[in-house]
Structure formats: structure tokens, C-alpha cells
C-alpha atoms as a PDB file:
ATOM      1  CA  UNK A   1      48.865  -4.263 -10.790  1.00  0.00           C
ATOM      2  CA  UNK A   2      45.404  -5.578  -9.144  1.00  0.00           C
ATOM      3  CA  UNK A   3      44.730  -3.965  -5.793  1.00  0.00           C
ATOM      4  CA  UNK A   4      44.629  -6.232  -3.245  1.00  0.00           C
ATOM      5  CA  UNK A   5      42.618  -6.771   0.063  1.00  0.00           C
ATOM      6  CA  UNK A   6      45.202  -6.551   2.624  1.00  0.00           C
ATOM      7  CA  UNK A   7      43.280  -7.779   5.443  1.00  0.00           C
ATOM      8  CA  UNK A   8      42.216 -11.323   2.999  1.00  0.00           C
ATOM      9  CA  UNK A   9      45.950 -11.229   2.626  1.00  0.00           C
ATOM     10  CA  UNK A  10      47.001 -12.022   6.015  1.00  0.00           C
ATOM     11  CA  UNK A  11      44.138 -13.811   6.743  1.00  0.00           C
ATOM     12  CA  UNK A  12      44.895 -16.467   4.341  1.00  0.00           C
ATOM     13  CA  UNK A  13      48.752 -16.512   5.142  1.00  0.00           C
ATOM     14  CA  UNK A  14      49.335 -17.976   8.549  1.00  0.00           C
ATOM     15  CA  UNK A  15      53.157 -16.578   8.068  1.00  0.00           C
ATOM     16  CA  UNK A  16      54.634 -14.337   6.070  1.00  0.00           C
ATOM     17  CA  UNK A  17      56.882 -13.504   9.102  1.00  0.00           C
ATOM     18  CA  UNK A  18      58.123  -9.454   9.343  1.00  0.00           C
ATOM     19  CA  UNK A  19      56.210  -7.203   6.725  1.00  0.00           C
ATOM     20  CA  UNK A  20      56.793  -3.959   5.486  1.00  0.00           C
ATOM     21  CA  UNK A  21      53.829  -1.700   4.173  1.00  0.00           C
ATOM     22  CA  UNK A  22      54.973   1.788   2.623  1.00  0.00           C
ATOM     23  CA  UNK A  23      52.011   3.947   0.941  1.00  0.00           C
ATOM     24  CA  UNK A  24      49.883   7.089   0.774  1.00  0.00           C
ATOM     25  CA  UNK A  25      46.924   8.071   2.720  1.00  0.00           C
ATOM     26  CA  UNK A  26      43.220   7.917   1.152  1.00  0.00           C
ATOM     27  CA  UNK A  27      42.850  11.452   1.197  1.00  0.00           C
ATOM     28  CA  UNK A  28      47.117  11.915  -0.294  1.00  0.00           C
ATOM     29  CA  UNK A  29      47.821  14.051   2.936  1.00  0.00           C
ATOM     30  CA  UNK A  30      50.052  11.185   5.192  1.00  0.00           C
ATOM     31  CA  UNK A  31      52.486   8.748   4.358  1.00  0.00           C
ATOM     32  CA  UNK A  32      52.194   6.001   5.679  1.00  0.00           C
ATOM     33  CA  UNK A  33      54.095   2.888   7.018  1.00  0.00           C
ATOM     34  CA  UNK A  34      53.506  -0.268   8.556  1.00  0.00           C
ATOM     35  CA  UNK A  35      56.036  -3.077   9.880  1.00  0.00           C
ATOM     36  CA  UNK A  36      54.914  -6.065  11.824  1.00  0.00           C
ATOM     37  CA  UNK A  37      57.150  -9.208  12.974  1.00  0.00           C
ATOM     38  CA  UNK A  38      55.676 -12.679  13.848  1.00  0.00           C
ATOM     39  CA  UNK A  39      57.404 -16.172  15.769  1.00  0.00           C
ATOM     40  CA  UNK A  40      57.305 -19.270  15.564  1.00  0.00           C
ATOM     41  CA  UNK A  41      59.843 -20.099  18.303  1.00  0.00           C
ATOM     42  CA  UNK A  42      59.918 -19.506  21.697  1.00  0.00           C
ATOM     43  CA  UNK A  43      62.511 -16.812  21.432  1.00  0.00           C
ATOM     44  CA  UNK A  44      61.046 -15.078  18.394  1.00  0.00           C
ATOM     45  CA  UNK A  45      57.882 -14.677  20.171  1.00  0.00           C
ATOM     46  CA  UNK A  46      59.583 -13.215  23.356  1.00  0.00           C
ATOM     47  CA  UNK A  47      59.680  -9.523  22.002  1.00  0.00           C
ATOM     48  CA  UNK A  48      57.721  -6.305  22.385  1.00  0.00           C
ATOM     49  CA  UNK A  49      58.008  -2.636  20.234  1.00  0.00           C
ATOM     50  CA  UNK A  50      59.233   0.176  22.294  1.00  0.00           C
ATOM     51  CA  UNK A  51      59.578   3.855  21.253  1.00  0.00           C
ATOM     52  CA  UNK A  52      63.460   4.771  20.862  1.00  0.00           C
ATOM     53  CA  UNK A  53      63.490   8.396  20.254  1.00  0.00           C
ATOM     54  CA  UNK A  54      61.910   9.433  16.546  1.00  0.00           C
ATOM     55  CA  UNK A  55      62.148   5.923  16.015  1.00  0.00           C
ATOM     56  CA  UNK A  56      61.305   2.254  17.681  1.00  0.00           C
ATOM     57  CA  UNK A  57      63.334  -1.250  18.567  1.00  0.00           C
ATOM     58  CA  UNK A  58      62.763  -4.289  19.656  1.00  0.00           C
ATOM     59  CA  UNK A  59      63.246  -5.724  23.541  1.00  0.00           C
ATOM     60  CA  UNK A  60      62.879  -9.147  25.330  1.00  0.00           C
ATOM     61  CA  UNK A  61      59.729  -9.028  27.052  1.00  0.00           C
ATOM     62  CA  UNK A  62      60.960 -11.476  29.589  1.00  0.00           C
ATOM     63  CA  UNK A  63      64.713 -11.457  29.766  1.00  0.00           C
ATOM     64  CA  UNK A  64      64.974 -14.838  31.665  1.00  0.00           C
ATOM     65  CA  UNK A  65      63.807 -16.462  28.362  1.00  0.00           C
ATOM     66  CA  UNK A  66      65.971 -14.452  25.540  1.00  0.00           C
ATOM     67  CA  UNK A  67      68.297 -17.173  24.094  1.00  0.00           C
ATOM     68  CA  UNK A  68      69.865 -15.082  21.000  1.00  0.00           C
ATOM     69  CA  UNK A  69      69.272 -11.980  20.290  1.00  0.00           C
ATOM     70  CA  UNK A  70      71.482 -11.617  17.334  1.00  0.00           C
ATOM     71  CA  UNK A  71      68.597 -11.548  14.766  1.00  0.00           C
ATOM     72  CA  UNK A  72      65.601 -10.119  16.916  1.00  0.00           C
ATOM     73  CA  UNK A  73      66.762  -7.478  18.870  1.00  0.00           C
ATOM     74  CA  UNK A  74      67.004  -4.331  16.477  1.00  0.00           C
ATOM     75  CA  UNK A  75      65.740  -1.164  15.467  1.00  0.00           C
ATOM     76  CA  UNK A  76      62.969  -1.544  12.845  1.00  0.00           C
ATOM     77  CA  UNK A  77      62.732   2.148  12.083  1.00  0.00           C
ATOM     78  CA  UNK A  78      64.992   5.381  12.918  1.00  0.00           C
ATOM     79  CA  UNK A  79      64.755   8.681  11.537  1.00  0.00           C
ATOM     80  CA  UNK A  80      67.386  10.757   9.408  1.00  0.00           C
ATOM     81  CA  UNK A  81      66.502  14.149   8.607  1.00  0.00           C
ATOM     82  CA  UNK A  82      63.169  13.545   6.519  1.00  0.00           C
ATOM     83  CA  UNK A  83      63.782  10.420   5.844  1.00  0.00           C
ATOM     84  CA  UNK A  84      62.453   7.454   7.650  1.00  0.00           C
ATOM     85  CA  UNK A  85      63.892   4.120   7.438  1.00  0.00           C
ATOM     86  CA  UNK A  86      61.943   0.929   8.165  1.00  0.00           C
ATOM     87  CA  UNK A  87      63.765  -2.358   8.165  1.00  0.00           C
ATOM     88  CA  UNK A  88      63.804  -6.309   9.662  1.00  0.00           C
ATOM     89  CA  UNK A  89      66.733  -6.120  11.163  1.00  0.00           C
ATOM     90  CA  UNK A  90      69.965  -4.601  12.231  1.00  0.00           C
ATOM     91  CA  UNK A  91      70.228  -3.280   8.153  1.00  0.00           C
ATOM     92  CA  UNK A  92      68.499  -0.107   9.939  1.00  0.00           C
ATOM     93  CA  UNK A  93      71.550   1.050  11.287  1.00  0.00           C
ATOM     94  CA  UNK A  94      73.538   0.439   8.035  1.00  0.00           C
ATOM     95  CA  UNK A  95      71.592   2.485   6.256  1.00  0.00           C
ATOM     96  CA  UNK A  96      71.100   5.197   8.470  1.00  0.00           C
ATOM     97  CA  UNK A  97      74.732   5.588   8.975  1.00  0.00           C
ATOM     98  CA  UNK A  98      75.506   5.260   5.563  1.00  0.00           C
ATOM     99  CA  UNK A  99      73.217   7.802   4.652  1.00  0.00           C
ATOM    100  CA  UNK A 100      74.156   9.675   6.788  1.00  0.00           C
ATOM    101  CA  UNK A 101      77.543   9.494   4.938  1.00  0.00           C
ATOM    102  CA  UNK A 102      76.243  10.566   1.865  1.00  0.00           C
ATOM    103  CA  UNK A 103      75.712   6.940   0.277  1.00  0.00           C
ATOM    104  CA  UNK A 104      72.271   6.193  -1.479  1.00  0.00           C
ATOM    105  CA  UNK A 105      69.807   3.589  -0.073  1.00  0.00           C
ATOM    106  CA  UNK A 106      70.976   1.217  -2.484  1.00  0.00           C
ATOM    107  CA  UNK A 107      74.652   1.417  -1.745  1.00  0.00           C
ATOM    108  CA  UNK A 108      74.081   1.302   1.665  1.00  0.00           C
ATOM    109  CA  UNK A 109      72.267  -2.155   1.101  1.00  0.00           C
ATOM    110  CA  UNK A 110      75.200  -3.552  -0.908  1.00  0.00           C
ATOM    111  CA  UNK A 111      77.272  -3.998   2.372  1.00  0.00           C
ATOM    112  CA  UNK A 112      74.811  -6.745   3.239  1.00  0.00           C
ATOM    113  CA  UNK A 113      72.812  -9.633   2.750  1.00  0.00           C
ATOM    114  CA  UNK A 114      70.373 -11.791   3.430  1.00  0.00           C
ATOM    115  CA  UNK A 115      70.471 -13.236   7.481  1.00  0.00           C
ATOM    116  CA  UNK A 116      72.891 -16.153   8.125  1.00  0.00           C
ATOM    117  CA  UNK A 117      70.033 -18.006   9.439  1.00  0.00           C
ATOM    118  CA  UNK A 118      70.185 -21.735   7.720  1.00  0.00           C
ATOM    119  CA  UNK A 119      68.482 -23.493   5.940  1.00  0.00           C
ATOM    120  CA  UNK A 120      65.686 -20.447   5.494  1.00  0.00           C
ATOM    121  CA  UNK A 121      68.367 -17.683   4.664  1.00  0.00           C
ATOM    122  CA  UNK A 122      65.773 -15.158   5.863  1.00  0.00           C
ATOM    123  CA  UNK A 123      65.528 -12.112   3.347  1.00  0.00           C
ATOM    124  CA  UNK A 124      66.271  -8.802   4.654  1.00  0.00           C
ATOM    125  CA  UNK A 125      63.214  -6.421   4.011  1.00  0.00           C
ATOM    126  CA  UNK A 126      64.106  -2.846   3.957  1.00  0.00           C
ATOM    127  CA  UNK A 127      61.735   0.628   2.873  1.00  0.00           C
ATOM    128  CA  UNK A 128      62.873   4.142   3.005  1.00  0.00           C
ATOM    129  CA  UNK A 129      60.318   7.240   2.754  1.00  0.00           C
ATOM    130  CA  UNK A 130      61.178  11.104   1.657  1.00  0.00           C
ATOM    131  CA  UNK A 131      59.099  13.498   2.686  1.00  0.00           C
ATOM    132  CA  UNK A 132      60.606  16.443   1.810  1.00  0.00           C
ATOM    133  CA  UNK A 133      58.914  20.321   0.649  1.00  0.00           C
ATOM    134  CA  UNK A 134      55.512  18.853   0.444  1.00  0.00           C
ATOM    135  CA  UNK A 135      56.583  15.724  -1.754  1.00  0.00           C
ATOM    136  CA  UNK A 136      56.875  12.510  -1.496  1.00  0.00           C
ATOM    137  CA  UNK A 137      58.500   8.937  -2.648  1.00  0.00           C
ATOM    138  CA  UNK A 138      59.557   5.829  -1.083  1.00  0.00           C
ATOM    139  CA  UNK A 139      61.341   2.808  -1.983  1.00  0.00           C
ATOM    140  CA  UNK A 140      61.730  -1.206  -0.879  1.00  0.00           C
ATOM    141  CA  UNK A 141      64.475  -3.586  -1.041  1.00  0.00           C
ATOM    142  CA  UNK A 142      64.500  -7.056  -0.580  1.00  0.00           C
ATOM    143  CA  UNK A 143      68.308  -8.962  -0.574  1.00  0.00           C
ATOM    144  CA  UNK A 144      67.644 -12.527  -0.289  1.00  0.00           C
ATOM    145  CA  UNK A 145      69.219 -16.090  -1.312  1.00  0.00           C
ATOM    146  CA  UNK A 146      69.087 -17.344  -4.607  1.00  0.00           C
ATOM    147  CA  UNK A 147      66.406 -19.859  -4.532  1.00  0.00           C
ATOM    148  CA  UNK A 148      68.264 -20.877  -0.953  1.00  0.00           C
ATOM    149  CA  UNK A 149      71.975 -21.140  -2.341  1.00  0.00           C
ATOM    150  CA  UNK A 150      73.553 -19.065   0.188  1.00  0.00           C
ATOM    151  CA  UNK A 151      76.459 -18.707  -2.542  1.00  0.00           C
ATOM    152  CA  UNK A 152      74.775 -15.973  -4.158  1.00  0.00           C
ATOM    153  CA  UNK A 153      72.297 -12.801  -3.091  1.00  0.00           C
ATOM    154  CA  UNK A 154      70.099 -11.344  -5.269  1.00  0.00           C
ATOM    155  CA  UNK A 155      69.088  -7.508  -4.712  1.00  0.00           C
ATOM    156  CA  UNK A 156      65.896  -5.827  -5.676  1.00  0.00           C
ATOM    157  CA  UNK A 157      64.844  -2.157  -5.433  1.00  0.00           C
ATOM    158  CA  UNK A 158      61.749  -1.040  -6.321  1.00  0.00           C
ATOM    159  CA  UNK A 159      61.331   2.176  -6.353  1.00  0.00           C
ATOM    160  CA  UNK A 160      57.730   5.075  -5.739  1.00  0.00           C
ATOM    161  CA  UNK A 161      57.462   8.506  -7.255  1.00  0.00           C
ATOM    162  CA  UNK A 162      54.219  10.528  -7.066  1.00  0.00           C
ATOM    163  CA  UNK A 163      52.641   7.934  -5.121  1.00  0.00           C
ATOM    164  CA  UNK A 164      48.804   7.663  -5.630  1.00  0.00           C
ATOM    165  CA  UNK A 165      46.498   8.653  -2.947  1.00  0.00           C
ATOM    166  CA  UNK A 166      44.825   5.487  -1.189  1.00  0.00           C
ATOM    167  CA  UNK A 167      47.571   3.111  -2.302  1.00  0.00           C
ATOM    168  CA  UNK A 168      50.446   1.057  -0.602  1.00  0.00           C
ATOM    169  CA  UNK A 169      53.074  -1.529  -1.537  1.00  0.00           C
ATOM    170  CA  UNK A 170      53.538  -4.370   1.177  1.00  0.00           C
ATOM    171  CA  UNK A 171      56.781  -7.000   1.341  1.00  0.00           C
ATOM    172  CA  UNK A 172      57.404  -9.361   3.414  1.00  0.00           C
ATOM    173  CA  UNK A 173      59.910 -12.363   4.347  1.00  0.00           C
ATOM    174  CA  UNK A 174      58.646 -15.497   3.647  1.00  0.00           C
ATOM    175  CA  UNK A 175      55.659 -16.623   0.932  1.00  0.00           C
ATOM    176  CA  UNK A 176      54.366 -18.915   2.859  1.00  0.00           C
ATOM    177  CA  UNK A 177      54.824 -21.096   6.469  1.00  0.00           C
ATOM    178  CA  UNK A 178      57.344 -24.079   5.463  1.00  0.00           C
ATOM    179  CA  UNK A 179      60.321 -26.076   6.814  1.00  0.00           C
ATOM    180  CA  UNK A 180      62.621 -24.540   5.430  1.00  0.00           C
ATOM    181  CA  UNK A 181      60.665 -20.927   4.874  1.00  0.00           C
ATOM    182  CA  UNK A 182      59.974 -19.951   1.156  1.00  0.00           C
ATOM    183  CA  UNK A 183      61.323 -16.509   0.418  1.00  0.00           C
ATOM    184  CA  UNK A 184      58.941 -13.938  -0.838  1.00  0.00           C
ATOM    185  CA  UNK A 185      58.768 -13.426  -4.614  1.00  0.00           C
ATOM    186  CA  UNK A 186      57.854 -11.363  -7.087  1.00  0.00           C
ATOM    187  CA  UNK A 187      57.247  -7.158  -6.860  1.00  0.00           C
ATOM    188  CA  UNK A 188      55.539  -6.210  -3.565  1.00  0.00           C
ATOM    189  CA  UNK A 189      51.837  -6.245  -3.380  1.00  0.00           C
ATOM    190  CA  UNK A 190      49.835  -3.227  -4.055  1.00  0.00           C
ATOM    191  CA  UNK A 191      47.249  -2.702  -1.208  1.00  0.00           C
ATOM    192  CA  UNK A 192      44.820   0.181  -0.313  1.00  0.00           C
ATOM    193  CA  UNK A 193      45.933   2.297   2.262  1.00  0.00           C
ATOM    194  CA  UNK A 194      42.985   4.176   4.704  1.00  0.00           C
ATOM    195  CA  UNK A 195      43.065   7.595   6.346  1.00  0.00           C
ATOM    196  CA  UNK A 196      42.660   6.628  10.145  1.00  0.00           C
ATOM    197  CA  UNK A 197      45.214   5.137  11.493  1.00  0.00           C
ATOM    198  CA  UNK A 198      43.697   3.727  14.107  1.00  0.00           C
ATOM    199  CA  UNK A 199      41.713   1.761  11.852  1.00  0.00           C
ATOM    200  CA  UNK A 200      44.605   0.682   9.924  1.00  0.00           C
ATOM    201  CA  UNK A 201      46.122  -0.644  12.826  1.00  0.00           C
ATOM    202  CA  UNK A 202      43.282  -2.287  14.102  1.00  0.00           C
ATOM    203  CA  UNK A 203      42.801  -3.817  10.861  1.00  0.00           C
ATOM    204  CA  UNK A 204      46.201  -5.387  10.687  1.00  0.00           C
ATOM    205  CA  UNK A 205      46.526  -6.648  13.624  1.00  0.00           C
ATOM    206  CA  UNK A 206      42.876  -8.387  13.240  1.00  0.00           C
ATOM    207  CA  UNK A 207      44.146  -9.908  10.330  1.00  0.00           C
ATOM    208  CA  UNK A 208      47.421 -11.328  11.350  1.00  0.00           C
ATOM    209  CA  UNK A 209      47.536 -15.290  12.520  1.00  0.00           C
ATOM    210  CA  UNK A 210      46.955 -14.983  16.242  1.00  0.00           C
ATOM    211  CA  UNK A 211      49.091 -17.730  17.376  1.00  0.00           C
ATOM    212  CA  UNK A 212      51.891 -15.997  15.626  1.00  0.00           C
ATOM    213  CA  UNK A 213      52.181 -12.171  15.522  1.00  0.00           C
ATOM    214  CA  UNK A 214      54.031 -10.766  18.004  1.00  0.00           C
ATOM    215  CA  UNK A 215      53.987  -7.095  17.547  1.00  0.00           C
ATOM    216  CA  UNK A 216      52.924  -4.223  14.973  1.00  0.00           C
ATOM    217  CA  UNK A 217      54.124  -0.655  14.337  1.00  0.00           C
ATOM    218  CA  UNK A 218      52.124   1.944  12.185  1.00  0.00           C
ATOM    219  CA  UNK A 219      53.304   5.518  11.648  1.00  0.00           C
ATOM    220  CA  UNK A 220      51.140   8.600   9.846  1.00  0.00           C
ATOM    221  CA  UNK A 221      53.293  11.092   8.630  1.00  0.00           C
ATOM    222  CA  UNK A 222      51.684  14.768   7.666  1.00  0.00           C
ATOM    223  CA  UNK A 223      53.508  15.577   4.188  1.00  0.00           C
ATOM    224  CA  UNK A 224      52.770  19.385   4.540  1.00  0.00           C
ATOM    225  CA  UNK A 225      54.398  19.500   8.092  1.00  0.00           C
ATOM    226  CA  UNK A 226      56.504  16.566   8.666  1.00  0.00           C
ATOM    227  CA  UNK A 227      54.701  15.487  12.205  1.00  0.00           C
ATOM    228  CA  UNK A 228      53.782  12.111  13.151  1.00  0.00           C
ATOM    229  CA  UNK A 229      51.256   9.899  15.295  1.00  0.00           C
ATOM    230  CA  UNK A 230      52.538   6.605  15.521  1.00  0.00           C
ATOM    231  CA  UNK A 231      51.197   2.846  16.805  1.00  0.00           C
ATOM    232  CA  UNK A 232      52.571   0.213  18.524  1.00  0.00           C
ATOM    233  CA  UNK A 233      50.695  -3.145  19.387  1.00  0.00           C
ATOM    234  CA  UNK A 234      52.468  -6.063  21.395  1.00  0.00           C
ATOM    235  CA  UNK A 235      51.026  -9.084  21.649  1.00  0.00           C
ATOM    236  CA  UNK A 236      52.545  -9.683  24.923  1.00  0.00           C
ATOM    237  CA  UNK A 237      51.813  -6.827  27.503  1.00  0.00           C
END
């Protein structure tokens, strides 16, 4: 699969709403994540990243204006063990705990589906990364509607062992902006992945539609060690 720019990506995609990246460093030493959410309404826009121990959520930056949070107040990423989960929505938890019960990241996932949100039936977007003994592999789900009949869900897990150096794989929600929103398709998009992180961030955020981002999150993880420096950008401050 071609390797694609990331930043031409964005920049030519006004919305492809929450996105998930999941890679390897440049020089193999981090792994890497990315997850970034963008609005369109008033109350999707009305959010911030905060640190929540090992992990982050998401929080009304003005309360006065949060209308329902039942789909954008969540924890995008918590931590079991050495394993860190990344997701667009409250599927975080379900994994987590089910994982924590011994389940796999794909049973865990079969307990749910895509969000009850009609007509766009918003796919739920979900990565897990291992780093464990100086390895490392990571996989990404997608559950979403078939072709928008909310009768039946369709599950994809693809699934990264040995991951190259300098390479990522990036998912997100919707293909495209629309009325209603176009589902992502196909196998996620293999991007390069830099060693700064700082740049990475910067880079991303640059590149996302500035009337509609909202917030990013980008995490380096040492593979030898386990310790992280993390990102967060909000769009509202």
C-alpha cells in the first residue's frame, strides 16, 4: 500500500470527523498514536482534551452550552497494563473492562456497534497498542452500518505485527463532509510517522480544517521502557 502524505490528507478533507493514527517512530524506538475529533455543531465543537490519569477525556468547555453529552463526552484513551486503548467514544471503557476480564479486543468490540446517531450512523473507530518486553503490535477496528442500514453492522479488524519503522495506519469516521456523513471505507491509510512529536503534532493540527477541529491528542511511547510524553491541543482555550 502507497504511503501517503498525511498532512495533503487532511488538507484536502474538510471532515473526516474523529481520526485515529497508530504507528512506529522514524527511528523504530516510540509508538506512536494520534486521535483528533472535529464539529460541525454547536455542541460538538463545545469540547476540550483533559489529562485523566495515564489516560485523557473529553469535557464541555463551557457548560452553559452542553446540550447532550451522550456521544461527546468520553474517554478517548485509558491505559491497561501495557496496553493503550484509543477510541471515539464511550467503546473505551468496554474494552478496557473487558480486557481487563480476560476478553480479546475483538470480543470486547462485539458488545457494540456503530452510534445510534441517525441518519449518519457514525462508525465507532477503535486502536489498541502492545508494548510489551521490547515489542510491539497494534490493531484498529472500525464497526459501522451497512452502507447506512442500521439493520446490520459490519466489523473490521485489522491487525500490525512487527510494525515498520517510520510508518502509521490512520482511520477515521466519515470519507468525506455530507448530509448524511459517508462512512469511511476501505483498509486504513498508511502514512509516515516522524520522530518529534512536537512536530507531529504541529503538523496535524496545521493540517486539519480550521473551522472544524476541535481538539488533538498525540502520545510517544518509549518501547524499551514503557514511558510516555504526550500532547494535547484544544482549539478552544
Amino acid at each position: 500500500m502507497e504511503v501517503i502524505s498525511i498532512e495533503k490528507e487532511l488538507k484536502e478533507n474538510a471532515y473526516p470527523g474523529r481520526g485515529i493514527i497508530i504507528g512506529r517512530s522514524a527511528d523504530g524506538t516510540k509508538a506512536v498514536c494520534a486521535y483528533f475529533i472535529m464539529g460541525r455543531s454547536t455542541n460538538s465543537r463545545n469540547r476540550i482534551f483533559v489529562e485523566d490519569g495515564d489516560g485523557i477525556r473529553t469535557q464541555a468547555f463551557d457548560e452553559s452550552k452542553l446540550t447532550d453529552p451522550s456521544l461527546i463526552i468520553y474517554a478517548p484513551v485509558r491505559v491497561l497494563g501495557n496496553k493503550t486503548i484509543v477510541t471515539n467514544g464511550d467503546q473505551t471503557d468496554t474494552i478496557y473492562e473487558l480486557m481487563d476480564k480476560q476478553l480479546t479486543f475483538e470480543q470486547a468490540l462485539r458488545t457494540r456497534e456503530f452510534e445510534p446517531d441517525a441518519p449518519n450512523y457514525t462508525p465507532r473507530i477503535s486502536g489498541i497498542m502492545h508494548v510489551e518486553g521490547n515489542q510491539y503490535n497494534y490493531a484498529l477496528s472500525i464497526l459501522k452500518s451497512d452502507n447506512g442500514d442500521p439493520a446490520s453492522c459490519n466489523r473490521f479488524t485489522f491487525a500490525y505485527n512487527n510494525c515498520p519503522a517510520g510508518i502509521g495506519h490512520f482511520i477515521h469516521t466519515y470519507r468525506c463532509d455530507g448530509n448524511p456523513l459517508p462512512s469511511f471505507e476501505g483498509e486504513p491509510k498508511r502514512i509516515a510517522v516522524p520522530d518529534n512529536m512536537e512536530a507531529f503534532a504541529s503538523q496535524l493540527w496545521e493540517s486539519l480544517n480550521e473551522e472544524n477541529k476541535v481538539s488533538l491528542f498525540v502520545r510517544y511511547i518509549d518501547i524499551a521502557t514503557g514511558t510516555y510524553e504526550s500532547k494535547i491541543i484544544n482549539k478552544n482555550q
